[in-house]
C-alpha atoms as a PDB file:
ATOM      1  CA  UNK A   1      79.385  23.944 -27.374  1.00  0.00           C
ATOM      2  CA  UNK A   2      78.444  23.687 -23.805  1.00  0.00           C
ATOM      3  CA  UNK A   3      76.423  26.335 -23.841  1.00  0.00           C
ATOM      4  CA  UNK A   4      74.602  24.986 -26.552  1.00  0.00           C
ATOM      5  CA  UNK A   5      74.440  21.521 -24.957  1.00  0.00           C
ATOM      6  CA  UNK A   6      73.019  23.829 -21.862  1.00  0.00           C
ATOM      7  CA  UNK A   7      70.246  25.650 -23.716  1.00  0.00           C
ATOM      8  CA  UNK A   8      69.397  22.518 -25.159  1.00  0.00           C
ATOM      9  CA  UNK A   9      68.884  20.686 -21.906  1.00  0.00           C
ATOM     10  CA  UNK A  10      66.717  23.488 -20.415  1.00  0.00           C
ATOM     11  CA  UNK A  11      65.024  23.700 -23.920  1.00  0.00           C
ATOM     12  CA  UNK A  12      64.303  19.964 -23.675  1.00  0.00           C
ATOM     13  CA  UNK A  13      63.161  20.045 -20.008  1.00  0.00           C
ATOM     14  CA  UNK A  14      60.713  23.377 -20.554  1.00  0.00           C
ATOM     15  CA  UNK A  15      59.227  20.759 -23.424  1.00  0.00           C
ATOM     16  CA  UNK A  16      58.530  18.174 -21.144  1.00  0.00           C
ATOM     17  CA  UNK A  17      57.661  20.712 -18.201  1.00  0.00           C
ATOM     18  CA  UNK A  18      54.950  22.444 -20.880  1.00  0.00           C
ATOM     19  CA  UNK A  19      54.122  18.603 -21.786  1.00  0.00           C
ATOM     20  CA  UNK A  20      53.481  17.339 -18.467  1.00  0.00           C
ATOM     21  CA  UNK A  21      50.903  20.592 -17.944  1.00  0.00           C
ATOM     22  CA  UNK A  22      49.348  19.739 -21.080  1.00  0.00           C
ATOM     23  CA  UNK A  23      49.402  16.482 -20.286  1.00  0.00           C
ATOM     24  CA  UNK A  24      47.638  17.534 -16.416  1.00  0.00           C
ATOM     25  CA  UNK A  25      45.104  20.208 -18.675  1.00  0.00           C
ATOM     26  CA  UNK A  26      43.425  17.154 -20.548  1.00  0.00           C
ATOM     27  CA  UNK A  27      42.896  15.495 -17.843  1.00  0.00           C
ATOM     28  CA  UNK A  28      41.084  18.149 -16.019  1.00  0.00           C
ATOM     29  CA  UNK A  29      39.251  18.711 -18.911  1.00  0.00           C
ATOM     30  CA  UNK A  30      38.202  15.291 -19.704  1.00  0.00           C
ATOM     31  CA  UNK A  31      37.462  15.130 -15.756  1.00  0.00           C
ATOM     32  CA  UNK A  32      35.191  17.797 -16.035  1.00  0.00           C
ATOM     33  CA  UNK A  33      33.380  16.431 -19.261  1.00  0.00           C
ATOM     34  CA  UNK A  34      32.457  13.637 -17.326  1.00  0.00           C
ATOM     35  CA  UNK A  35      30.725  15.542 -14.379  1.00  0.00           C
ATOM     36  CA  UNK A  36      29.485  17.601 -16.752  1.00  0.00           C
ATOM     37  CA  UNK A  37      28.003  14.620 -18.475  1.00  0.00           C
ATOM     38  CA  UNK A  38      26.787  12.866 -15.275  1.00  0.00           C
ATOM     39  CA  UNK A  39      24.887  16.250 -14.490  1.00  0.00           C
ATOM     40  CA  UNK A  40      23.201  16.794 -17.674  1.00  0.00           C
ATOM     41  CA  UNK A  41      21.747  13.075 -17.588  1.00  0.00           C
ATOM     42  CA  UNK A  42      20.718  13.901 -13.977  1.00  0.00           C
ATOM     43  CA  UNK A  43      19.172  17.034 -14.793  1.00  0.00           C
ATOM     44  CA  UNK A  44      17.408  15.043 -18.161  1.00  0.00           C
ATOM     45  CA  UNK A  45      15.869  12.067 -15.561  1.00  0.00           C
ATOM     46  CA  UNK A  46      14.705  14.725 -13.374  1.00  0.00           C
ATOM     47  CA  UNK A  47      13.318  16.551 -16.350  1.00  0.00           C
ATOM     48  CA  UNK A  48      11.430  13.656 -17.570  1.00  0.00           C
ATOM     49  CA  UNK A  49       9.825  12.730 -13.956  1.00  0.00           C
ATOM     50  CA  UNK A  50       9.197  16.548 -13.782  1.00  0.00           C
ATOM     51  CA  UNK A  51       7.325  16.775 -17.483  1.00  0.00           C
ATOM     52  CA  UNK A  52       5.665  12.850 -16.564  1.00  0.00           C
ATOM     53  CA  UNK A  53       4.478  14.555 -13.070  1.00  0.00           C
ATOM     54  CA  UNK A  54       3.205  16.951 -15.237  1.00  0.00           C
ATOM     55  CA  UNK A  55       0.953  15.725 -17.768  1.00  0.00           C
ATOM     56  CA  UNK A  56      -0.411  14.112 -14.726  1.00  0.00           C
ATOM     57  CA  UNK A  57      -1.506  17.173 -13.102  1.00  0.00           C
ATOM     58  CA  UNK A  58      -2.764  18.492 -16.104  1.00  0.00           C
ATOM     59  CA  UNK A  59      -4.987  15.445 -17.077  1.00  0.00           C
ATOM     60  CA  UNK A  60      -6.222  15.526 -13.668  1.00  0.00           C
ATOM     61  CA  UNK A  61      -7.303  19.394 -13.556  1.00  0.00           C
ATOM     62  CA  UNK A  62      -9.161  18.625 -16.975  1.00  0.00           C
ATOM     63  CA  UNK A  63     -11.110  15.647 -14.636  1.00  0.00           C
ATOM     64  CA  UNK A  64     -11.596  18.192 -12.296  1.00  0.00           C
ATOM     65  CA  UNK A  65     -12.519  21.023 -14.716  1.00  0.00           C
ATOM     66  CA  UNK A  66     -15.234  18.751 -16.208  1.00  0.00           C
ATOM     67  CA  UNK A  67     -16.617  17.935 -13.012  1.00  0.00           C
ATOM     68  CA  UNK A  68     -16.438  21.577 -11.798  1.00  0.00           C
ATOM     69  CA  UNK A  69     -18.826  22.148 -15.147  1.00  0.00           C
ATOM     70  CA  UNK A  70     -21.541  20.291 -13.700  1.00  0.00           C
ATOM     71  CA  UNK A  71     -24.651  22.667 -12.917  1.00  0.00           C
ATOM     72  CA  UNK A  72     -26.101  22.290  -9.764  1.00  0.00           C
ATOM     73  CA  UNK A  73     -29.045  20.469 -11.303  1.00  0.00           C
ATOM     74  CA  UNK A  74     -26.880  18.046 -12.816  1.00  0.00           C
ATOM     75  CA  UNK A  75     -25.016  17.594  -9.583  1.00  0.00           C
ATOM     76  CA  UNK A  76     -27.972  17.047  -7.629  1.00  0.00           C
ATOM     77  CA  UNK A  77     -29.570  14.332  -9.898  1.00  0.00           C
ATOM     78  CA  UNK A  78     -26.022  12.120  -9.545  1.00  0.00           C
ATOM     79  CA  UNK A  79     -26.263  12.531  -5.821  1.00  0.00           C
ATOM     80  CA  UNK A  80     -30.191  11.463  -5.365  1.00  0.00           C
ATOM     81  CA  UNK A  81     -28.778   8.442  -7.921  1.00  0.00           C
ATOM     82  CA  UNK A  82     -26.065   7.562  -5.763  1.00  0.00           C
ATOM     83  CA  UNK A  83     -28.500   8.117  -2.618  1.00  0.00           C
ATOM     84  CA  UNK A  84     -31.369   6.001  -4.103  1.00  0.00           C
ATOM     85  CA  UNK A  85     -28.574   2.510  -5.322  1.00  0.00           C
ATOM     86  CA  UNK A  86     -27.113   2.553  -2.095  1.00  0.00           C
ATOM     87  CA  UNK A  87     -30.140   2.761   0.065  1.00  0.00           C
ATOM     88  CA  UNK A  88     -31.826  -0.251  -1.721  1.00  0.00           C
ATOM     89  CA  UNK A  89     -28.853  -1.896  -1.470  1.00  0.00           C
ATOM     90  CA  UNK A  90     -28.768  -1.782   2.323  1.00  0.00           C
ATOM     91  CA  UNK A  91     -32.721  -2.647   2.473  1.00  0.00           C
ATOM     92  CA  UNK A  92     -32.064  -5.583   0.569  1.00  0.00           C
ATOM     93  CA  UNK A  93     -28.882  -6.547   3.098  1.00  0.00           C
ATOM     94  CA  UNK A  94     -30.797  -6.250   5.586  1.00  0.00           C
ATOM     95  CA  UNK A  95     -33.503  -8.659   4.122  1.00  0.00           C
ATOM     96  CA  UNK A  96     -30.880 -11.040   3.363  1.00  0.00           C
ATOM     97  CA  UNK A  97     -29.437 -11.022   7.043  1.00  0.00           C
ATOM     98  CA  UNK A  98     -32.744 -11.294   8.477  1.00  0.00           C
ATOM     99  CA  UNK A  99     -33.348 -14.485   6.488  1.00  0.00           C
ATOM    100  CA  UNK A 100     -29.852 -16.210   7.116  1.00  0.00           C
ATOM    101  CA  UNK A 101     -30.619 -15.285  10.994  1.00  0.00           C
ATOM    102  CA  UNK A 102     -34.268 -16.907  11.117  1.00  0.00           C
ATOM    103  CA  UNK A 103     -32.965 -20.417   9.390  1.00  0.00           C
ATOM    104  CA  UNK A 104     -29.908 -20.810  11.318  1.00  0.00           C
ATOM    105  CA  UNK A 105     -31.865 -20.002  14.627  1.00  0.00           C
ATOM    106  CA  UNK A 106     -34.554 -22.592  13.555  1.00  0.00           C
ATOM    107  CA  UNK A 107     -31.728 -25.481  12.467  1.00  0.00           C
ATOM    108  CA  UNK A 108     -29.981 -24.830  16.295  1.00  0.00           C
ATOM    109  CA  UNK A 109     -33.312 -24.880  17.795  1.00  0.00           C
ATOM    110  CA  UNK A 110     -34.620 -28.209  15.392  1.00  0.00           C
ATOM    111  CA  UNK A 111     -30.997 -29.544  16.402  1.00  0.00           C
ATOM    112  CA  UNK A 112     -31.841 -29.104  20.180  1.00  0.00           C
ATOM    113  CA  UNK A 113     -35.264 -30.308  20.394  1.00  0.00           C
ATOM    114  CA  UNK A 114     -33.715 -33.629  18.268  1.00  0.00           C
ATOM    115  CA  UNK A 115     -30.390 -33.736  20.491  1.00  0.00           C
ATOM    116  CA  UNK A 116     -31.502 -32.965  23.555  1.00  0.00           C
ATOM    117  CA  UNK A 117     -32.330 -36.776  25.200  1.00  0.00           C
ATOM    118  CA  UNK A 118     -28.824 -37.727  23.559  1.00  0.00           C
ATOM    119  CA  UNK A 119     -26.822 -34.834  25.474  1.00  0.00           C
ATOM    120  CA  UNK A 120     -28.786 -35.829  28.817  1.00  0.00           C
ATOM    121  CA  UNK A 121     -27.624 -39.451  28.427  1.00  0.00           C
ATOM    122  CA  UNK A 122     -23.926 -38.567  27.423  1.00  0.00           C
ATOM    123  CA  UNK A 123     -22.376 -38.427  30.747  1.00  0.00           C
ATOM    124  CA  UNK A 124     -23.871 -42.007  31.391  1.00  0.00           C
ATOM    125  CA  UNK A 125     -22.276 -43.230  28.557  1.00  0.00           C
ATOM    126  CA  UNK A 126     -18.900 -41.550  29.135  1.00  0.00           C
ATOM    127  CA  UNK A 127     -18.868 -42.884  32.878  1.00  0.00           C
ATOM    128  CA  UNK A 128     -20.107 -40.038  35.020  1.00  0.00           C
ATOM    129  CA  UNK A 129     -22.979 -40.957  37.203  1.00  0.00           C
ATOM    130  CA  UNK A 130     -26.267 -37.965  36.850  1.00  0.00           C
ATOM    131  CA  UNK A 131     -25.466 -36.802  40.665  1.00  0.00           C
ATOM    132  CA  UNK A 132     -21.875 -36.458  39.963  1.00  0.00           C
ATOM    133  CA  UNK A 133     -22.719 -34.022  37.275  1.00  0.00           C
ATOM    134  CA  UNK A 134     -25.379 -32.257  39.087  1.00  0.00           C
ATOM    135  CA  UNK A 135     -23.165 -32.031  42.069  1.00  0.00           C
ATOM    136  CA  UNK A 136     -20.204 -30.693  39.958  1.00  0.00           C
ATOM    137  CA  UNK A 137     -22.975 -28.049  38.040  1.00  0.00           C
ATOM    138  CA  UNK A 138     -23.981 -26.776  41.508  1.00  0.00           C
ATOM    139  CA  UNK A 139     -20.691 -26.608  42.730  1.00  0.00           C
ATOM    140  CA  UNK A 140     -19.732 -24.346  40.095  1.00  0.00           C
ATOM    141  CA  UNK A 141     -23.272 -21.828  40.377  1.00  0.00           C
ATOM    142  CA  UNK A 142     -22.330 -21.761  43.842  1.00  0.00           C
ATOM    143  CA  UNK A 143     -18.916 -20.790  43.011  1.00  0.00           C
ATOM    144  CA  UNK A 144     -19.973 -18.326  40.443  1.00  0.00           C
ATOM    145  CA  UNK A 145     -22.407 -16.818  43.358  1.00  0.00           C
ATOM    146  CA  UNK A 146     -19.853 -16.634  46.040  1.00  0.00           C
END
């Protein structure tokens, strides 16, 4: 009978031994599945930017492609287009500028001819005597010479 009991007990413990490595076994495997799993949906995102960066390419060499098709005929009546809107566009700034500069020279010089006996009495009327000014002007042109 003790014998018995005996095989029993190493019977028993070889179960849970074999149990326990089962046990370990899943949980490598189901370990695994999930790298595997985080992999594959890696590999899919990069797939999908891959086949997106793709179709971009593609539509971009058919841009390309159609452009290439141009003769040089073709090519060369776009360019004298191109060449002919932007130089009336710059002979037309240049009217524009030229007309902004000849009023707002003739306001400053209207504005000067108008405010000119006001300026020359404004240090009497702030306090300053004519010679004090004068004095102070050509001390500063005679600085400005030394």
């Amino acid at each position: 009978m003790g014998r018995t009991a005996n095989d029993i007990l190493v019977l028993v413990t070889k179960v849970n031994s074999s149990q326990r490595d089962l046990d370990r076994q899943v949980e490598e495997a189901v370990e695994a599945l999930s790298t595997s799993t985080d992999l594959i949906s890696n590999l899919e995102s990069s797939l999908e930017e891959r086949a997106k960066r793709l179709k971009e390419l593609k539509e971009e060499y058919q841009r390309v492609s159609n452009l290439a098709e141009l003769t040089k005929e073709q090519g060369d009546a776009v360019a004298k287009t191109l060449e002919q809107t932007l130089g009336q566009g710059q002979s037309r700034e240049r009217w524009i500028t030229f007309v902004i500069s000849l009023f707002s020279g003739l306001i400053i010089f209207v504005l000067g001819v108008f405010l000119s006996d006001w300026i020359q009495e404004l240090p009497g009327k702030l306090g300053f005597e004519g010679s004090e000014v004068r004095r102070g002007v050509e001390t500063v042109i005679t600085d400005i010479a030394d």
